[in-house]
Protein backbone atom coordinates (compact mmCIF):
# COMPACT_ATOMS: atom_id res chain seq x y z
CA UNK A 1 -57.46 4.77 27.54
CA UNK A 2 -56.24 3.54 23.99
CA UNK A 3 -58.97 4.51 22.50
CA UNK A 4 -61.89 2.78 20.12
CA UNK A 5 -60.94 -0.12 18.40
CA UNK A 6 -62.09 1.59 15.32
CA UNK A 7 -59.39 3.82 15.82
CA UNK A 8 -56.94 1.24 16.88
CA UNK A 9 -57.87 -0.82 13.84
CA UNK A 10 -57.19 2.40 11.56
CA UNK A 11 -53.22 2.89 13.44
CA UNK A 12 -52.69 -0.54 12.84
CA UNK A 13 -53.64 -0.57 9.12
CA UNK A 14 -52.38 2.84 8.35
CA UNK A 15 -48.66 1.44 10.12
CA UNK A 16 -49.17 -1.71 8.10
CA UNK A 17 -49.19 0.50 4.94
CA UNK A 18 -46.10 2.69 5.86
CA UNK A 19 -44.38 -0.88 6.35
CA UNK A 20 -45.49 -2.07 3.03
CA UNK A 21 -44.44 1.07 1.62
CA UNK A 22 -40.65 1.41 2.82
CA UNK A 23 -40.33 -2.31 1.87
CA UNK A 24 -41.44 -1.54 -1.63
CA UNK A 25 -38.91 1.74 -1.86
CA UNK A 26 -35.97 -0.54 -0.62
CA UNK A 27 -36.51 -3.24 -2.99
CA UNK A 28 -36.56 -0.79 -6.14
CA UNK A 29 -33.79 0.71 -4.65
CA UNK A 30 -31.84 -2.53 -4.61
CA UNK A 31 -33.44 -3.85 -7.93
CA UNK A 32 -31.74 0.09 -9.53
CA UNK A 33 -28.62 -0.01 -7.66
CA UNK A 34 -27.16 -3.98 -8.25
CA UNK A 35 -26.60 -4.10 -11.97
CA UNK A 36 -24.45 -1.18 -11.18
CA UNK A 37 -22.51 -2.30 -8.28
CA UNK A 38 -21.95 -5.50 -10.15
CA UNK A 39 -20.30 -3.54 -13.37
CA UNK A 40 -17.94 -1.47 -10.72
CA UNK A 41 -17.48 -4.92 -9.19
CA UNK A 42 -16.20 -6.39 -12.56
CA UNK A 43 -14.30 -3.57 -13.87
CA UNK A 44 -12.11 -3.19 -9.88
CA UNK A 45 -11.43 -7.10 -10.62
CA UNK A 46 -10.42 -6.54 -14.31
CA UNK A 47 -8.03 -3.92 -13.24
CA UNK A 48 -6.69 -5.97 -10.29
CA UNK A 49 -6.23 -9.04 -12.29
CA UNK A 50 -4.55 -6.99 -14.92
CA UNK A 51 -1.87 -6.14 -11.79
CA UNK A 52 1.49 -7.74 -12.59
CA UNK A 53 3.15 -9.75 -9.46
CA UNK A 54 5.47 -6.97 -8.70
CA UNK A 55 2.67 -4.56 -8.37
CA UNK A 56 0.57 -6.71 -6.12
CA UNK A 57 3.67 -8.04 -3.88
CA UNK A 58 4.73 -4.02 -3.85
CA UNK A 59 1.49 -3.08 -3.43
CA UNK A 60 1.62 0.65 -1.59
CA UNK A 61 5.39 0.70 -1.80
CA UNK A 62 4.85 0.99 -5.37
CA UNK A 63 4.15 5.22 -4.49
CA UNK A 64 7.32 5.05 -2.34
CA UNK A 65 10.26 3.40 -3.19
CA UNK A 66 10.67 4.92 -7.02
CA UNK A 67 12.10 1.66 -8.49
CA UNK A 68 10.30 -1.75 -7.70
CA UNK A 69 13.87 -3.44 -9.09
CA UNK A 70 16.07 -1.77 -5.67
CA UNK A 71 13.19 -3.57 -3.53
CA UNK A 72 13.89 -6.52 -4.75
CA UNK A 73 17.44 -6.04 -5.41
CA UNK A 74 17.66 -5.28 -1.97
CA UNK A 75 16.00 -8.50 -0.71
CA UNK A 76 18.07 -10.71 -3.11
CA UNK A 77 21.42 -9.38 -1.96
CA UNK A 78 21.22 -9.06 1.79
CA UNK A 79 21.21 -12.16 3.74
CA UNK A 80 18.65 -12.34 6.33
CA UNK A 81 20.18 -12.55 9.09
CA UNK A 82 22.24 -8.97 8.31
CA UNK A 83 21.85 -5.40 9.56
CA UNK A 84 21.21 -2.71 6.69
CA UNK A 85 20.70 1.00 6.43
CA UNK A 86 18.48 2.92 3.85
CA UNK A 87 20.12 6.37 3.55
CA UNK A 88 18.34 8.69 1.22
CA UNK A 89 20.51 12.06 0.46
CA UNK A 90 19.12 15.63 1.07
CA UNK A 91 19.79 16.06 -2.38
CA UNK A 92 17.63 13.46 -3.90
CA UNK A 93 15.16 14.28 -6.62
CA UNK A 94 14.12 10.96 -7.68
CA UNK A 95 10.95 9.35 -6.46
CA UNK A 96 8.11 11.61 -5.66
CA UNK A 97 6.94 13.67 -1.90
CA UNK A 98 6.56 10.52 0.12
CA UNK A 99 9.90 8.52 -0.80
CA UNK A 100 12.22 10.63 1.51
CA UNK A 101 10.46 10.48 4.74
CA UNK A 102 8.63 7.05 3.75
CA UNK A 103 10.63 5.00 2.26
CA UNK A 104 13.40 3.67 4.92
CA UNK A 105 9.86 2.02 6.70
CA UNK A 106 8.82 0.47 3.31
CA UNK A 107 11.78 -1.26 3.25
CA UNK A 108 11.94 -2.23 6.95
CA UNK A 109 8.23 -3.83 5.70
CA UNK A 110 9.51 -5.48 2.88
CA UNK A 111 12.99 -6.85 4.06
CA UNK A 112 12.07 -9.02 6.92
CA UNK A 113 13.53 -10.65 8.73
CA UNK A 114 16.36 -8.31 7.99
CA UNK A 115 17.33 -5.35 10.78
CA UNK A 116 17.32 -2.05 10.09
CA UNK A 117 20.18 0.25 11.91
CA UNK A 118 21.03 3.42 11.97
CA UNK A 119 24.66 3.33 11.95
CA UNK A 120 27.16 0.43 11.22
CA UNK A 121 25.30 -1.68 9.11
CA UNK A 122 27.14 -3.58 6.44
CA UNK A 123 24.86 -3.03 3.46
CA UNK A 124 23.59 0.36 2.97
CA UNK A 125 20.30 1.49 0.73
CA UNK A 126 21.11 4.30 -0.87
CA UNK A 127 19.14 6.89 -2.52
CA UNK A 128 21.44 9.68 -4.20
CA UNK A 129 23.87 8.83 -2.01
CA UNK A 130 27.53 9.37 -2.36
CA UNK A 131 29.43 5.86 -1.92
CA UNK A 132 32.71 7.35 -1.15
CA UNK A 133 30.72 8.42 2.54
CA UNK A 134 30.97 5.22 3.11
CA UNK A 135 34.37 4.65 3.06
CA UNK A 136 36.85 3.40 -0.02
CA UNK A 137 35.85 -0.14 0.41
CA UNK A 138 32.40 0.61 0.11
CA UNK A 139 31.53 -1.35 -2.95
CA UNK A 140 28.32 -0.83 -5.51
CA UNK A 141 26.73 -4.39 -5.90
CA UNK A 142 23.87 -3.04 -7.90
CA UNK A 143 22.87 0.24 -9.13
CA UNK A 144 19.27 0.94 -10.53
CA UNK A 145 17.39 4.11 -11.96
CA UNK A 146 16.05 7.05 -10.05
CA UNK A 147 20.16 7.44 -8.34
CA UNK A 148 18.96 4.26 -6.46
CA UNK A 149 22.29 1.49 -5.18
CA UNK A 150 22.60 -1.24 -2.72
CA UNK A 151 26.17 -0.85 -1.20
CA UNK A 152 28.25 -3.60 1.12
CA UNK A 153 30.15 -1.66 3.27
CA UNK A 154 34.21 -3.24 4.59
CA UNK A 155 33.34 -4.37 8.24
């Protein structure tokens, strides 16, 4: 029903061989392939440890918010327990593609435990903004590159 043993014998060596043989491949492949891995090992924790504290705390915002100094500017100036808006102007050209439509939920990241609102709030994000929207008693507490300002806003 199997077959001879002879021929059983002959499966079993020939299946031995295959086994031997992928085990061989795989261990050259792994002998060729870790000195290399290693090297792009080192050189991704050279460039990460060459990362200043801004960058790493940033992190992805850093393609986003177009000036790391408003993020923190931002989280230095508005208590946590306040309300804030991030208002970006349709005629800002500062930052790059992804700051106009991205950049209000960066900071809603990065400001925590602070809320964001859309109307109302007392400080006020603003990216190419005009202050005088917000009313004449709307005052600049810090103004950065890129057309970037924090605002408090009268109550």
């Amino acid at each position: 029903m199997f077959g001879s043993p002879v021929r059983i014998e002959e499966r079993a060596r020939r299946l031995r061989g295959g086994v031997v043989l992928v085990t061989v491949v795989a261990l050259a492949a792994v002998i060729a392939t870790y000195p290399r891995m290693f090297a792009d090992l080192d050189r991704d924790a050279d460039a990460n440890s060459s990362l200043s504290f801004a960058d790493r705390e940033i992190a992805g915002g850093n393609g986003i918010v177009a000036d790391q100094s408003a993020v923190y500017a931002a989280r230095a100036l508005i208590p946590e327990n306040a309300t804030y808006h991030v208002a970006v102007s349709p005629g800002y050209r500062g930052g790059n593609e992804l700051t106009r439509d991205h950049v209000a939920s960066y900071y809603r990241y990065f400001l925590m435990p602070r809320r964001p609102v859309e109307g109302g709030a007392r400080w006020v994000i603003c990216y190419g903004c005009d202050v005088t929207d917000y009313g004449p008693e709307a005052r600049v507490l810090w103004r950065g590159g890129e057309e970037i300002s924090i605002l408090r806003v009268a109550s």
